[in-house]
C-alpha atoms as a PDB file:
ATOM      1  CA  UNK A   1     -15.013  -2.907 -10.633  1.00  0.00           C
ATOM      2  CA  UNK A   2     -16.267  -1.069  -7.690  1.00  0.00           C
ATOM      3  CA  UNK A   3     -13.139  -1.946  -5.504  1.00  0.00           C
ATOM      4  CA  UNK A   4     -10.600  -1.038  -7.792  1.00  0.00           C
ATOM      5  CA  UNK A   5     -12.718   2.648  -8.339  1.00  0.00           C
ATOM      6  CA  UNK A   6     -11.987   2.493  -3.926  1.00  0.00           C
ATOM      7  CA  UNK A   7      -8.522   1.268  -4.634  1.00  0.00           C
ATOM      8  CA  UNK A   8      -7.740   4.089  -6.851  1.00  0.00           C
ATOM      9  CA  UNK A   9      -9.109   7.189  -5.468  1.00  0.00           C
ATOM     10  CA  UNK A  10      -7.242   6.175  -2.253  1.00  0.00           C
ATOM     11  CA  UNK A  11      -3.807   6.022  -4.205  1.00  0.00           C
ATOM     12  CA  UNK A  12      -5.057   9.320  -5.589  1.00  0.00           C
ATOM     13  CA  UNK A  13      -5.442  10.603  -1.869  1.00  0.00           C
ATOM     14  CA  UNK A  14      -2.593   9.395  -0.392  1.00  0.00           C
ATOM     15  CA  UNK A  15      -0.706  10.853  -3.392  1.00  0.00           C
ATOM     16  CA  UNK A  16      -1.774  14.250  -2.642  1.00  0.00           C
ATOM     17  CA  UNK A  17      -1.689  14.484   1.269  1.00  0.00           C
ATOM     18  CA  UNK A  18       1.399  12.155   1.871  1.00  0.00           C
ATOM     19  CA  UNK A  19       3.623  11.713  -0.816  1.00  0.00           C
ATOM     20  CA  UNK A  20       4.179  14.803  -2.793  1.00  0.00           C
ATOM     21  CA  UNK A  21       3.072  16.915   0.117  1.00  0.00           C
ATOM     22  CA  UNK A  22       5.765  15.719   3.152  1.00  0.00           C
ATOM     23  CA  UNK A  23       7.958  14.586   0.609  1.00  0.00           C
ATOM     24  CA  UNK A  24      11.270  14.382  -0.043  1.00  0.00           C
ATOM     25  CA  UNK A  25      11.871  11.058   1.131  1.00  0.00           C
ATOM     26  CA  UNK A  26      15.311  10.108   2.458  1.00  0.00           C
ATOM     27  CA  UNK A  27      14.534   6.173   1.128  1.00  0.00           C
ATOM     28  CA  UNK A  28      11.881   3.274   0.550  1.00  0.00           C
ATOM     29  CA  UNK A  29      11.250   2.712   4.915  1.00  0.00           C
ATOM     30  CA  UNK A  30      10.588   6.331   5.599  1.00  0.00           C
ATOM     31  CA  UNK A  31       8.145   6.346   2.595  1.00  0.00           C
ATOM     32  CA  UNK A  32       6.502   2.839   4.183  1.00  0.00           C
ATOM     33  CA  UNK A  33       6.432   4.345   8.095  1.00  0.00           C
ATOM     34  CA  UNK A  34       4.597   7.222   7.012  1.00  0.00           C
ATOM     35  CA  UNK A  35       2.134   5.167   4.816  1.00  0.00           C
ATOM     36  CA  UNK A  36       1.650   2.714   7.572  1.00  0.00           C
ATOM     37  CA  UNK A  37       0.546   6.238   9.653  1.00  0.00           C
ATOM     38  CA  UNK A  38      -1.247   7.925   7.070  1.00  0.00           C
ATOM     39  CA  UNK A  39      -3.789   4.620   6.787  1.00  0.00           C
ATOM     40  CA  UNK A  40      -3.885   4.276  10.879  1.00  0.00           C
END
């Protein structure tokens, strides 16, 4: 239970600082490079 509270509130986050917030996105890999940034 407690891992899928962690597991959610970090979709949450990276909701609100990556996706909508730098968005639009040109396609799927620019979406996944800036993911793969956002959790270094």
């Amino acid at each position: 239970m407690a891992i899928n509270a962690l597991v959610e509130s970090f979709n949450g986050l990276c909701k609100t600082e990556l996706i909508h917030r730098k968005g639009p996105w040109r396609n799927v890999e620019h979406v996944e490079w800036a993911t793969l940034n956002y959790v270094d």
